[in-house]
PDB file of N, CA and C in Angstrom:
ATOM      1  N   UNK A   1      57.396 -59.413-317.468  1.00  0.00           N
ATOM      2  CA  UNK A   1      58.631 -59.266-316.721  1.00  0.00           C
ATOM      3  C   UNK A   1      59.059 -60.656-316.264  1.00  0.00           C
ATOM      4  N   UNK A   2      60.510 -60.995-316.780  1.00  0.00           N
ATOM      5  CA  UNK A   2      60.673 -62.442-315.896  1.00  0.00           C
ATOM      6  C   UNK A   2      60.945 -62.372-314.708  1.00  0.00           C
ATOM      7  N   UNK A   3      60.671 -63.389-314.238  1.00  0.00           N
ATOM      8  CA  UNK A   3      60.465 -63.749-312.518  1.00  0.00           C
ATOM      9  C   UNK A   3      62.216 -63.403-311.961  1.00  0.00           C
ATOM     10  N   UNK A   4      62.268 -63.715-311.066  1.00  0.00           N
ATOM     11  CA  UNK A   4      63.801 -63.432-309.989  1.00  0.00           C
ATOM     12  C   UNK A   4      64.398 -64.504-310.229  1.00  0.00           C
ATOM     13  N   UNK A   5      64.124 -65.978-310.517  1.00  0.00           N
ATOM     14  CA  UNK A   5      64.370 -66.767-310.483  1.00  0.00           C
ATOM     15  C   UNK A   5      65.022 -67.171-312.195  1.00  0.00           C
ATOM     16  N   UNK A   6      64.624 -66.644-312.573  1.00  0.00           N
ATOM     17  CA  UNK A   6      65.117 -66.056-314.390  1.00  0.00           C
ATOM     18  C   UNK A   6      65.625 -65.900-314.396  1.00  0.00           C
ATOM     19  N   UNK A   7      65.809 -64.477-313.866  1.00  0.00           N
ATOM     20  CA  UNK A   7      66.817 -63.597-314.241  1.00  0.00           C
ATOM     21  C   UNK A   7      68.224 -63.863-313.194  1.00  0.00           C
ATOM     22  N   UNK A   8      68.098 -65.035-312.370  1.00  0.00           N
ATOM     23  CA  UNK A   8      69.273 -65.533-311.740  1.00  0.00           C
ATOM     24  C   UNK A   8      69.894 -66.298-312.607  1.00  0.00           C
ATOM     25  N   UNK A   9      69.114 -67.035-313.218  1.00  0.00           N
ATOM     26  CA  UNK A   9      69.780 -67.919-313.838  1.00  0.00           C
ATOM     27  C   UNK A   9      70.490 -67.365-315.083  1.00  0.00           C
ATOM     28  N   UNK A  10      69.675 -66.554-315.695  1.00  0.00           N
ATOM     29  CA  UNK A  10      69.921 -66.046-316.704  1.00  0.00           C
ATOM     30  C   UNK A  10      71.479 -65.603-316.729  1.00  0.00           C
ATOM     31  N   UNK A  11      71.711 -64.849-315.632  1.00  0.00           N
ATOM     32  CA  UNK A  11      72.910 -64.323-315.028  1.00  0.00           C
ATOM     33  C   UNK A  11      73.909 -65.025-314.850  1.00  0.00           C
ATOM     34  N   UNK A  12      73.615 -66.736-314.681  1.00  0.00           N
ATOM     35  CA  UNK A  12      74.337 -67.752-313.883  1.00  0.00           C
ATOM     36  C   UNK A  12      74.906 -67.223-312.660  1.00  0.00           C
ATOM     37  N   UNK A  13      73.585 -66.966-311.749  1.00  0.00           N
ATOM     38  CA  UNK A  13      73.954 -67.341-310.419  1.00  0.00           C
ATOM     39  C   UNK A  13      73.015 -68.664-309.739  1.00  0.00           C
ATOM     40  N   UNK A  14      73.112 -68.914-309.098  1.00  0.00           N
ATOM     41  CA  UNK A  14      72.072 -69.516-308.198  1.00  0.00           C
ATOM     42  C   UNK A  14      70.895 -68.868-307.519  1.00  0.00           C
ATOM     43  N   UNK A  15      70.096 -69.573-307.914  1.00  0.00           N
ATOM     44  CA  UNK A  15      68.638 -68.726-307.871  1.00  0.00           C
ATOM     45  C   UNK A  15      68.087 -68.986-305.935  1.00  0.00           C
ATOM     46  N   UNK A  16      67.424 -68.192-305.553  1.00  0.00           N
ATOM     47  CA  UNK A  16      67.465 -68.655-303.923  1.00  0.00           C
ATOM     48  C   UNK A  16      66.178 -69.565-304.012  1.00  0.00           C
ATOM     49  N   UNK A  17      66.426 -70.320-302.809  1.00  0.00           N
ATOM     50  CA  UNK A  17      65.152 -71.444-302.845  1.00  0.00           C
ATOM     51  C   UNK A  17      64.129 -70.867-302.187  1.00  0.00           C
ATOM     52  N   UNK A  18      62.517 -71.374-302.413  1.00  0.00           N
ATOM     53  CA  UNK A  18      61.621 -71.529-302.058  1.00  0.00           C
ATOM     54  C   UNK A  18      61.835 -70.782-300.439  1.00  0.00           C
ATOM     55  N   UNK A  19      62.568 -71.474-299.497  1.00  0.00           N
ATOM     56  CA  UNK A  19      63.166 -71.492-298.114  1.00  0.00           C
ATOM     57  C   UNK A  19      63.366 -70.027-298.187  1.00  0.00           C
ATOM     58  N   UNK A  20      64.472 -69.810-298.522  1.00  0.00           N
ATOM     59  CA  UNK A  20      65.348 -68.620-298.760  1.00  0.00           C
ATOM     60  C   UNK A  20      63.774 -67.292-299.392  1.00  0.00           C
ATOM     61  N   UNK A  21      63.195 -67.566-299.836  1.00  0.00           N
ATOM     62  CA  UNK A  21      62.596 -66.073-300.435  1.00  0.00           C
ATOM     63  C   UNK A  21      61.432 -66.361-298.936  1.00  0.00           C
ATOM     64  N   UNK A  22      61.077 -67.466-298.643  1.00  0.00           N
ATOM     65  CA  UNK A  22      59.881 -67.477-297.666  1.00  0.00           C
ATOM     66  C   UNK A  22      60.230 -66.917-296.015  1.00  0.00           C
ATOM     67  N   UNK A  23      61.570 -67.228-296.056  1.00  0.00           N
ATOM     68  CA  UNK A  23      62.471 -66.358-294.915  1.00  0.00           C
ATOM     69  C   UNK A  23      62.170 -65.225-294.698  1.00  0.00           C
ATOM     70  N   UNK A  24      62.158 -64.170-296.326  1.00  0.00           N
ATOM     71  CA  UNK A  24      62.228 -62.904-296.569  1.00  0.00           C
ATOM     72  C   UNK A  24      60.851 -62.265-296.115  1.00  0.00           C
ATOM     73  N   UNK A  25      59.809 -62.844-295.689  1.00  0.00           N
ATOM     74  CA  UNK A  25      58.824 -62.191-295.530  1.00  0.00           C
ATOM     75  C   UNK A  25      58.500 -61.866-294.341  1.00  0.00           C
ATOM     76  N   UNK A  26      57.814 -60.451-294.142  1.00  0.00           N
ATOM     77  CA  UNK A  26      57.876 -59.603-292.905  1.00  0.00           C
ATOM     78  C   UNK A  26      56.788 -60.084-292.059  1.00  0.00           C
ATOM     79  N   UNK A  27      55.775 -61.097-292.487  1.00  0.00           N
ATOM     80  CA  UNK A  27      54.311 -60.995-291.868  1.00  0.00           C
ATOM     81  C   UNK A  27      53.855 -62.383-292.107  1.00  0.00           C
ATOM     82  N   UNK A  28      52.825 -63.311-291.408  1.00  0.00           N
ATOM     83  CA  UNK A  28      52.373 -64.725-291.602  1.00  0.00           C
ATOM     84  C   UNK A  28      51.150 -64.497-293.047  1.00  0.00           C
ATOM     85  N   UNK A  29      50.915 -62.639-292.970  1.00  0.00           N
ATOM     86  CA  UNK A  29      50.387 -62.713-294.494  1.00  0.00           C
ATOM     87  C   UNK A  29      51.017 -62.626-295.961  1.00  0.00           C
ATOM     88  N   UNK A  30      52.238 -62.357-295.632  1.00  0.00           N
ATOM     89  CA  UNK A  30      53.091 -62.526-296.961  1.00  0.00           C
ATOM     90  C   UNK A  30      53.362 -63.520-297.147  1.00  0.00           C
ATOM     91  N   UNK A  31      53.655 -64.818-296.630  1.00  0.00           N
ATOM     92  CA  UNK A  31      53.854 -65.869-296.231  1.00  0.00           C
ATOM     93  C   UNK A  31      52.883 -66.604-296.957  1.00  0.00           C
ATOM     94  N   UNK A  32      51.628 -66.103-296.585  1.00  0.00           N
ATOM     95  CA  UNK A  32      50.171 -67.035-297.065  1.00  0.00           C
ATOM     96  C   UNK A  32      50.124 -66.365-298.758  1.00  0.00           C
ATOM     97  N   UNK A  33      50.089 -65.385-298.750  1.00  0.00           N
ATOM     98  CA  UNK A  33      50.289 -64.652-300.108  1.00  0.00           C
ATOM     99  C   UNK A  33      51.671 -65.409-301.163  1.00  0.00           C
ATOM    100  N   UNK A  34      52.334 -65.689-300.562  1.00  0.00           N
ATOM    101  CA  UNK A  34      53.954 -66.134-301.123  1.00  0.00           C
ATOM    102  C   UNK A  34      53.226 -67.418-301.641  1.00  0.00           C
ATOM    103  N   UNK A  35      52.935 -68.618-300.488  1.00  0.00           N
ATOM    104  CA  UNK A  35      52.664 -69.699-300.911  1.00  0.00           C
ATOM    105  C   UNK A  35      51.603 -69.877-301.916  1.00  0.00           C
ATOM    106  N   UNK A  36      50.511 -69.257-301.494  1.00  0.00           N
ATOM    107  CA  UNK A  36      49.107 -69.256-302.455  1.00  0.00           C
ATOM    108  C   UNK A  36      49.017 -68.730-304.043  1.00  0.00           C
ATOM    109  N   UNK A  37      50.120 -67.988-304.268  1.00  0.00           N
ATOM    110  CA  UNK A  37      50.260 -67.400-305.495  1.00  0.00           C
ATOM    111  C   UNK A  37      51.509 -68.163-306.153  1.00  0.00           C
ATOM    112  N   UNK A  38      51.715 -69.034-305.781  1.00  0.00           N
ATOM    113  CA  UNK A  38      52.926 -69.701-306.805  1.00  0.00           C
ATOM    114  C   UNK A  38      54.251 -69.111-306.656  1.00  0.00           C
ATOM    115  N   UNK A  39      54.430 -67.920-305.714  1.00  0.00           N
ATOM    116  CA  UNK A  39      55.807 -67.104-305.675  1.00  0.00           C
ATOM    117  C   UNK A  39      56.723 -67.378-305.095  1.00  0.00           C
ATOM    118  N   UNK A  40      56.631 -68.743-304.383  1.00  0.00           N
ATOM    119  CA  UNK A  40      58.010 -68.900-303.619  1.00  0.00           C
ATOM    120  C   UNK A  40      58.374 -69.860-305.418  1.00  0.00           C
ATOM    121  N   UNK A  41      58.380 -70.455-305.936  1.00  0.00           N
ATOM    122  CA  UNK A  41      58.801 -71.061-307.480  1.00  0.00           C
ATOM    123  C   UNK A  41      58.639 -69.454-308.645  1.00  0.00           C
ATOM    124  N   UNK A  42      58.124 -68.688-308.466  1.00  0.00           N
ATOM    125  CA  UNK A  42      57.866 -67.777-309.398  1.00  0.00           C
ATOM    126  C   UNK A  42      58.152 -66.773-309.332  1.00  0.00           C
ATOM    127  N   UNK A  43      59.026 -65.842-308.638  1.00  0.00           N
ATOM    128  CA  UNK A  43      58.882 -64.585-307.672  1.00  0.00           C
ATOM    129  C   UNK A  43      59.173 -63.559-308.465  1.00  0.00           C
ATOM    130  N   UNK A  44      58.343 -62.304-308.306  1.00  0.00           N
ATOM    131  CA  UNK A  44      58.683 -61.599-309.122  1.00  0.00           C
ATOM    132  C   UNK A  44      59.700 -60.723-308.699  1.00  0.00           C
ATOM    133  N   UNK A  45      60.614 -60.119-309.591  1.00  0.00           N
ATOM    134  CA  UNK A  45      61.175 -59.589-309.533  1.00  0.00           C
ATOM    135  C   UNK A  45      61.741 -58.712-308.719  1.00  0.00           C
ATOM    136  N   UNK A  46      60.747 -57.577-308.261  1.00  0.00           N
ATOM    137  CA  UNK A  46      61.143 -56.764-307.479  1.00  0.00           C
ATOM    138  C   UNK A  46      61.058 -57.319-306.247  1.00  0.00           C
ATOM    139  N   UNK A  47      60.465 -58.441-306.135  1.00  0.00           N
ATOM    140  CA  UNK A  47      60.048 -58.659-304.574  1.00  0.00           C
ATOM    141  C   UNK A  47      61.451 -59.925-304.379  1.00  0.00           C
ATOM    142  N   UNK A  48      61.897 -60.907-305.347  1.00  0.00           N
ATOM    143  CA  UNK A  48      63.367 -61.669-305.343  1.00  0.00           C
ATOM    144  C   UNK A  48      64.299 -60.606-305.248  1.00  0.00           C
ATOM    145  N   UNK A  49      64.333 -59.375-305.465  1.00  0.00           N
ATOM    146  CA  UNK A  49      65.890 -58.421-305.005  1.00  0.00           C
ATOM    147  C   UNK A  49      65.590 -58.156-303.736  1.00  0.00           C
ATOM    148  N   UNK A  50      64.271 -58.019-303.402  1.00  0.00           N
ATOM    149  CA  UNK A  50      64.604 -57.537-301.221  1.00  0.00           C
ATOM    150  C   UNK A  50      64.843 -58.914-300.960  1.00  0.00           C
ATOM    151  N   UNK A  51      63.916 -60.237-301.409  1.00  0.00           N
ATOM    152  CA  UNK A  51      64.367 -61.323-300.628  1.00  0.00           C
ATOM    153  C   UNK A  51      66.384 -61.727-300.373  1.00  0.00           C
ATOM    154  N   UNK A  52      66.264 -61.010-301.756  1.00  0.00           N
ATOM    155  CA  UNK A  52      67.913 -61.670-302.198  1.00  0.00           C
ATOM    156  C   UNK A  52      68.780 -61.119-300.774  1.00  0.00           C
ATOM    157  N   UNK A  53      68.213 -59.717-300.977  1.00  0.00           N
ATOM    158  CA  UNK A  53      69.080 -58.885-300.078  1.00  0.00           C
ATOM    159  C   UNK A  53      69.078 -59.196-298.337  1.00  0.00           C
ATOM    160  N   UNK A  54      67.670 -59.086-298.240  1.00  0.00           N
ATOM    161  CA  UNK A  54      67.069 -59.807-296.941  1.00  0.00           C
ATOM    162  C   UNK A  54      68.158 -61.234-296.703  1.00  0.00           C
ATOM    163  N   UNK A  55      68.103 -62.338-297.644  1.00  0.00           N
ATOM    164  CA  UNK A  55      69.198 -63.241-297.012  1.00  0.00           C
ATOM    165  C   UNK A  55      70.330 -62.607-296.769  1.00  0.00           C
ATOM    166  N   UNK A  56      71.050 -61.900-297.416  1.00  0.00           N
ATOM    167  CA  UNK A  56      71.991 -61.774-297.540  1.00  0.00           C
ATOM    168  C   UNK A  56      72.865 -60.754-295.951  1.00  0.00           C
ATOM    169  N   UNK A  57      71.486 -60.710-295.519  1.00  0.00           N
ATOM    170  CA  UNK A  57      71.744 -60.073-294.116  1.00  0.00           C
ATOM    171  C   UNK A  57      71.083 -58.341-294.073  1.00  0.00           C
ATOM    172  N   UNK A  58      70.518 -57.841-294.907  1.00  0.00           N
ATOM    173  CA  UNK A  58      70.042 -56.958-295.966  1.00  0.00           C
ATOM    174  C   UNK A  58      70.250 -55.016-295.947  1.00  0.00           C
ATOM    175  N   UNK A  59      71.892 -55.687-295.555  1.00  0.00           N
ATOM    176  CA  UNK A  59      72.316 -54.382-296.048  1.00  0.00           C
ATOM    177  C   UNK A  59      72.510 -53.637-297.514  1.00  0.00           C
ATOM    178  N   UNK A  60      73.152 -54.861-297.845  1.00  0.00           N
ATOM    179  CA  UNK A  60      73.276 -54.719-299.796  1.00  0.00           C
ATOM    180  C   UNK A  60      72.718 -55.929-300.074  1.00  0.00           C
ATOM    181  N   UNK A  61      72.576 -55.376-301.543  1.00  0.00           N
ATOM    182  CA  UNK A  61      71.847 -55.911-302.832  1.00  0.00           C
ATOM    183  C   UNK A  61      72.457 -57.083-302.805  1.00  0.00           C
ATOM    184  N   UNK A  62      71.563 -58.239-303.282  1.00  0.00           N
ATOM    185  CA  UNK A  62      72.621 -59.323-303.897  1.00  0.00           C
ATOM    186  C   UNK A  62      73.071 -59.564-304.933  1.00  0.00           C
ATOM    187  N   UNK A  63      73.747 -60.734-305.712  1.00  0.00           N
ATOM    188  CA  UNK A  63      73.937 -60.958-306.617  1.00  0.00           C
ATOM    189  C   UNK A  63      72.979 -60.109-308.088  1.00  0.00           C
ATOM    190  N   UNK A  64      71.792 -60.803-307.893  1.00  0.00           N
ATOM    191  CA  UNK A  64      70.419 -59.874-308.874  1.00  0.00           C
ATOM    192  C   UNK A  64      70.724 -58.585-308.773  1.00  0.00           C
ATOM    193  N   UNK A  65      70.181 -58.041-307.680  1.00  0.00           N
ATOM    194  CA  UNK A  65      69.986 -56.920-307.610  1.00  0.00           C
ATOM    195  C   UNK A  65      71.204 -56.068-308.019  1.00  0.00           C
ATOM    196  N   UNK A  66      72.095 -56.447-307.845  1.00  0.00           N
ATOM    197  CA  UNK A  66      73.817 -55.333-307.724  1.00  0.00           C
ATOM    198  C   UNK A  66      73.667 -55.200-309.018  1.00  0.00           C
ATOM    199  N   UNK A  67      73.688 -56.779-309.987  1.00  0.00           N
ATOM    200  CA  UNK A  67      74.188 -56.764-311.347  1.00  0.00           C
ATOM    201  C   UNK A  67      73.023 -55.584-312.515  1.00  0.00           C
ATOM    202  N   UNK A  68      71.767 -55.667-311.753  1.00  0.00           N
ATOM    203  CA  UNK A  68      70.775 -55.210-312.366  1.00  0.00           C
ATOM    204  C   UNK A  68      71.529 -53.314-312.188  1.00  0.00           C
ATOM    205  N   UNK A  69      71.540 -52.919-311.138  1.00  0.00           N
ATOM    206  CA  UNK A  69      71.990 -51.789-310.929  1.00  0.00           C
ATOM    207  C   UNK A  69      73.137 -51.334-311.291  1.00  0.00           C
ATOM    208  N   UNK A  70      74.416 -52.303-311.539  1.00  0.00           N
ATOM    209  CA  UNK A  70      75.314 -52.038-312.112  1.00  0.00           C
ATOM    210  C   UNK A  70      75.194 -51.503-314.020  1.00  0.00           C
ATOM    211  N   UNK A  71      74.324 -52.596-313.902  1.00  0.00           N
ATOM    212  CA  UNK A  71      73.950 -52.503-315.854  1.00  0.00           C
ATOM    213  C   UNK A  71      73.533 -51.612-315.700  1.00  0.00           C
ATOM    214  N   UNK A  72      72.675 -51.102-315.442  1.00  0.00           N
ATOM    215  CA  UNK A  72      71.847 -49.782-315.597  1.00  0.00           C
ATOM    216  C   UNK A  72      72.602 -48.523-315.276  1.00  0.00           C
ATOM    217  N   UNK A  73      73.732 -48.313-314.713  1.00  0.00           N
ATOM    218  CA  UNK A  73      74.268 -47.554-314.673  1.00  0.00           C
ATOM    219  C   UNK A  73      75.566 -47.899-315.750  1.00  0.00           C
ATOM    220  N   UNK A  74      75.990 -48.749-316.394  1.00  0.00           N
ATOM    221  CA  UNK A  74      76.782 -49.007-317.558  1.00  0.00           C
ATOM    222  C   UNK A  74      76.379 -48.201-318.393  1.00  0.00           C
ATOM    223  N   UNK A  75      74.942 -48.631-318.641  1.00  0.00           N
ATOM    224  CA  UNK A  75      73.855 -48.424-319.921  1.00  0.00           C
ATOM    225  C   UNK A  75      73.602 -46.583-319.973  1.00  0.00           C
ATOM    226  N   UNK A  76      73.569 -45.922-318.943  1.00  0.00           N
ATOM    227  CA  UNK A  76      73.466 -44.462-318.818  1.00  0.00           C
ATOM    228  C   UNK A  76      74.788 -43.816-319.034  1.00  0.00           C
ATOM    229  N   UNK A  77      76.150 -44.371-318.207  1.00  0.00           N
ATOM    230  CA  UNK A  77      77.287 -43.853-318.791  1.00  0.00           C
ATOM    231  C   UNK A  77      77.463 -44.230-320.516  1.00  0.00           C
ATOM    232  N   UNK A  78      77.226 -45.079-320.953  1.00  0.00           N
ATOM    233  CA  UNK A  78      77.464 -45.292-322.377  1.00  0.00           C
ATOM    234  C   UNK A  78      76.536 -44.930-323.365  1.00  0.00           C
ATOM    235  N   UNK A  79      75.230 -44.050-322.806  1.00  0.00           N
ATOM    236  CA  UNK A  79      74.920 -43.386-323.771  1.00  0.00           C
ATOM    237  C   UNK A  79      74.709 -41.708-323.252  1.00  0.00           C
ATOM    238  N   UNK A  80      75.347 -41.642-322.534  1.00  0.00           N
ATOM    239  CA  UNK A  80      75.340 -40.006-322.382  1.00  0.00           C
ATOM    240  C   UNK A  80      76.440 -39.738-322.982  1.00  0.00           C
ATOM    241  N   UNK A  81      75.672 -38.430-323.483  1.00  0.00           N
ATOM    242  CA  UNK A  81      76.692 -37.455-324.614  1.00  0.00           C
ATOM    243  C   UNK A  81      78.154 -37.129-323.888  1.00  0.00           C
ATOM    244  N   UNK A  82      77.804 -36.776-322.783  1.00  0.00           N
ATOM    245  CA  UNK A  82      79.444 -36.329-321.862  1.00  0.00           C
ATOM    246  C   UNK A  82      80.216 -37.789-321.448  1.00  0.00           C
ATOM    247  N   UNK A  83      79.849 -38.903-321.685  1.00  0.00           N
ATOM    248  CA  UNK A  83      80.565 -40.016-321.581  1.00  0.00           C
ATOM    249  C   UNK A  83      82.348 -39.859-321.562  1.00  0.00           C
ATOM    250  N   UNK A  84      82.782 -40.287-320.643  1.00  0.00           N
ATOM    251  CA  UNK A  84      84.143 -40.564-321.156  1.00  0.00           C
ATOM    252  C   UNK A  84      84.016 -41.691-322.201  1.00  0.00           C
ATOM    253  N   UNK A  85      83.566 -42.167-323.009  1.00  0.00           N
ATOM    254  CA  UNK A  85      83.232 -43.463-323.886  1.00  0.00           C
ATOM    255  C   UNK A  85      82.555 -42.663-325.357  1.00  0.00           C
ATOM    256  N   UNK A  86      82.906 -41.599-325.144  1.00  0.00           N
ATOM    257  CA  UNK A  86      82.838 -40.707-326.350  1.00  0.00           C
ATOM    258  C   UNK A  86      83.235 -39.677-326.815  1.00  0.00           C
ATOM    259  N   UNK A  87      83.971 -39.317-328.359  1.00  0.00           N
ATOM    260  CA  UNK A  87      84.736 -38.454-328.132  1.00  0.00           C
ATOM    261  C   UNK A  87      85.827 -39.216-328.306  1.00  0.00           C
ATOM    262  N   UNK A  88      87.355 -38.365-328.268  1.00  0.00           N
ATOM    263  CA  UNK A  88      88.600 -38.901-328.084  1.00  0.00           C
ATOM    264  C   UNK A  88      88.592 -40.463-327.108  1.00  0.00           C
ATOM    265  N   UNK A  89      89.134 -41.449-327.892  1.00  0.00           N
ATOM    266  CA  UNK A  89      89.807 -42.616-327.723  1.00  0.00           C
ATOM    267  C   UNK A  89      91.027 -42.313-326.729  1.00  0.00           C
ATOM    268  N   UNK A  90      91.452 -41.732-326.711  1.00  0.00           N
ATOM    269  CA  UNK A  90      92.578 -42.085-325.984  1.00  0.00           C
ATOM    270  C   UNK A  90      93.035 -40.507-325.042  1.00  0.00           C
ATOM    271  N   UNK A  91      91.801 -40.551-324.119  1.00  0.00           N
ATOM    272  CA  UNK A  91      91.887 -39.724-323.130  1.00  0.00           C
ATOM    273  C   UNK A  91      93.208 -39.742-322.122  1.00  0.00           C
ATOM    274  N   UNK A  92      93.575 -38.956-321.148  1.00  0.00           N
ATOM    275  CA  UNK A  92      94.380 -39.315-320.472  1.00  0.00           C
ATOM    276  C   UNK A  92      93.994 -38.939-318.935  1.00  0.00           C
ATOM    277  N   UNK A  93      93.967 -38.903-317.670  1.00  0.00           N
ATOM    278  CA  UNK A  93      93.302 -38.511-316.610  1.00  0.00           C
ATOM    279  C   UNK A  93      94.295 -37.435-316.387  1.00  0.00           C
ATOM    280  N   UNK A  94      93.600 -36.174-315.779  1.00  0.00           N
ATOM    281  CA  UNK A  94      94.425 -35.063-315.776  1.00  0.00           C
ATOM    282  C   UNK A  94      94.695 -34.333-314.489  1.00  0.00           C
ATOM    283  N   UNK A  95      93.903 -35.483-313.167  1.00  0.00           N
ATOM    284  CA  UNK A  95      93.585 -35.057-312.077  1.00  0.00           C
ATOM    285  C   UNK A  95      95.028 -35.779-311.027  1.00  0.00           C
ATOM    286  N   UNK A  96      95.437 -35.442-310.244  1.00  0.00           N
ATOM    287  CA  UNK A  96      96.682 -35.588-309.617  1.00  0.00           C
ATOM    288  C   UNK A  96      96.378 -37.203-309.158  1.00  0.00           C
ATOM    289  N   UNK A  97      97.719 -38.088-309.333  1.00  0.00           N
ATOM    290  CA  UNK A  97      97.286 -39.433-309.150  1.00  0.00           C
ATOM    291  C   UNK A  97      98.747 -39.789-308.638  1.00  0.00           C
ATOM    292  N   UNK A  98      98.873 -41.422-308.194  1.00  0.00           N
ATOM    293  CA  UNK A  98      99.750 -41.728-308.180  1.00  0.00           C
ATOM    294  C   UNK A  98     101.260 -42.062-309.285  1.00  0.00           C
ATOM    295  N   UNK A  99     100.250 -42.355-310.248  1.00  0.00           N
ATOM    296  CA  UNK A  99     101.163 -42.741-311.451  1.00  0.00           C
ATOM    297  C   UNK A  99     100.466 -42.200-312.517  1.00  0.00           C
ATOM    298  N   UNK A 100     101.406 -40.750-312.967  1.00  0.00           N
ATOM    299  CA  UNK A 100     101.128 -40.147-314.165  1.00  0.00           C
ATOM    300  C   UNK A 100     100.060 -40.953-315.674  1.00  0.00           C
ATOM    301  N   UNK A 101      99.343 -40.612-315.997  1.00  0.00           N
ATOM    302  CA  UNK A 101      98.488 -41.407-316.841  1.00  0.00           C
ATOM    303  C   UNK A 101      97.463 -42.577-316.850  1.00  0.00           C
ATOM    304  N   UNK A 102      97.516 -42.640-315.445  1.00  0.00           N
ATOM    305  CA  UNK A 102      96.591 -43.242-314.160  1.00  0.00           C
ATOM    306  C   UNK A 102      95.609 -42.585-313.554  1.00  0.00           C
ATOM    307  N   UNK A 103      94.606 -42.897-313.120  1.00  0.00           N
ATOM    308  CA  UNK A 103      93.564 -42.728-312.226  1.00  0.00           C
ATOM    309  C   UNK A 103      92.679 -43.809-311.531  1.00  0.00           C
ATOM    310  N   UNK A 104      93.001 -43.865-310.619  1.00  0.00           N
ATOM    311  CA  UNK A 104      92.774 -45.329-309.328  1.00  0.00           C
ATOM    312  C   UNK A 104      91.654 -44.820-308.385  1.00  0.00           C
ATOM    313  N   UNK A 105      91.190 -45.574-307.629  1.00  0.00           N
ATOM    314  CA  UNK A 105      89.917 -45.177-306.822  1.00  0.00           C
ATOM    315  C   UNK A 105      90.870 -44.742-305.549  1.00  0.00           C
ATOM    316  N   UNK A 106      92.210 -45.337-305.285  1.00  0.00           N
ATOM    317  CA  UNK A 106      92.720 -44.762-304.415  1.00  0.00           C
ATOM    318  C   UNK A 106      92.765 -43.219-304.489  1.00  0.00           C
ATOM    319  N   UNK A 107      93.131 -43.235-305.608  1.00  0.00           N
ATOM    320  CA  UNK A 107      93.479 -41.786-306.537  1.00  0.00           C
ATOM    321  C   UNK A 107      92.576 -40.524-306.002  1.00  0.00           C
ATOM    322  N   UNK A 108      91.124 -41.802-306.362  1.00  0.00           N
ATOM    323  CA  UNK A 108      89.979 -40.817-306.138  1.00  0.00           C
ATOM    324  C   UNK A 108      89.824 -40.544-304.828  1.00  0.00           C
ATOM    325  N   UNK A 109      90.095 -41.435-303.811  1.00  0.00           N
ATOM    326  CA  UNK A 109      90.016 -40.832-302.384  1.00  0.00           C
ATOM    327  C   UNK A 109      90.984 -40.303-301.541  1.00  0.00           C
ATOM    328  N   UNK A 110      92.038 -39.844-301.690  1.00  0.00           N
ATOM    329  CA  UNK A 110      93.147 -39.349-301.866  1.00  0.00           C
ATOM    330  C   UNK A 110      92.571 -37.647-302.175  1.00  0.00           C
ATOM    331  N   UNK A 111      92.354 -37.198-303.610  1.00  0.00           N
ATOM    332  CA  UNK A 111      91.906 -36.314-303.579  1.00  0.00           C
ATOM    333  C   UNK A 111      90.441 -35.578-302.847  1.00  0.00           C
ATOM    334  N   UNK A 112      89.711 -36.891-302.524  1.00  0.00           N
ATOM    335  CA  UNK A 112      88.620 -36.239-301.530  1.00  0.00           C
ATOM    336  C   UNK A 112      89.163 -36.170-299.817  1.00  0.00           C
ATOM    337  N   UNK A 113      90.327 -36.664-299.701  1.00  0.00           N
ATOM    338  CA  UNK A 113      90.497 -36.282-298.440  1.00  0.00           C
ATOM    339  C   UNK A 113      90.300 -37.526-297.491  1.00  0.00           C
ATOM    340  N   UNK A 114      89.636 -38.554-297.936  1.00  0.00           N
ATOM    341  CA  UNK A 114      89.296 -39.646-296.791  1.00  0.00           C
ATOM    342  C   UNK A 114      91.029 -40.466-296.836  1.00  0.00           C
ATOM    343  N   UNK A 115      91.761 -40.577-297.762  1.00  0.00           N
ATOM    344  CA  UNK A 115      92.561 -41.403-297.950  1.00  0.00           C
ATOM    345  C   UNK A 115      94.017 -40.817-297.456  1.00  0.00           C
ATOM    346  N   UNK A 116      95.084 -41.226-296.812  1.00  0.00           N
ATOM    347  CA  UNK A 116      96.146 -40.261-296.567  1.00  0.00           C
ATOM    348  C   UNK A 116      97.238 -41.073-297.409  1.00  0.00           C
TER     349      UNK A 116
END
């Protein structure tokens, strides 16, 4: 599995520093664990998406983490059989919207009621 620091780059974002993931830790033993194992330069993966998030004030995901979760949910809509991405090309939305042949997220909350 590549490290957090990979797969930032990989992404072209900016990968968080040494500082930044050593922040993220809850205890003076993660800390000793972080440094002693090479992981503030190496971090793996799952443990660079809480740090990411942790900077980030750690309500949401960061950069890594979002994009990772976004793909993965790309990757499931585009291969499920009920896909709108399969089947007729040139669907049309049939659910009440603002502009006939449209469907907007306003659209979508509008019909759930949060939107007036």
């Amino acid at each position: 599995m590549p490290t957090g620091q990979a797969v930032a780059q990989a992404l072209g974002k900016t990968p968080l520093t040494p500082a930044q993931i050593q922040a993220a830790a809850a205890s003076p033993n993660q800390v000793m664990t972080l440094q002693n194992g090479g992981f503030l330069s190496r971090t793996p993966l799952w443990y660079y998406v809480l740090a990411e998030a942790a900077h980030g004030g750690g309500q949401r995901l960061g950069p890594v983490g979002s994009t990772i979760v976004a793909e993965v949910l790309v990757g499931l809509v585009r291969r499920s059989p009920d896909s709108i991405f399969k089947g007729k090309r040139h669907r049309r939305p049939s659910l009440p919207s603002s502009s006939p042949g449209t469907f907007t997220l306003a659209d979508l909350l509008r019909l759930a009621g949060t939107l007036t």
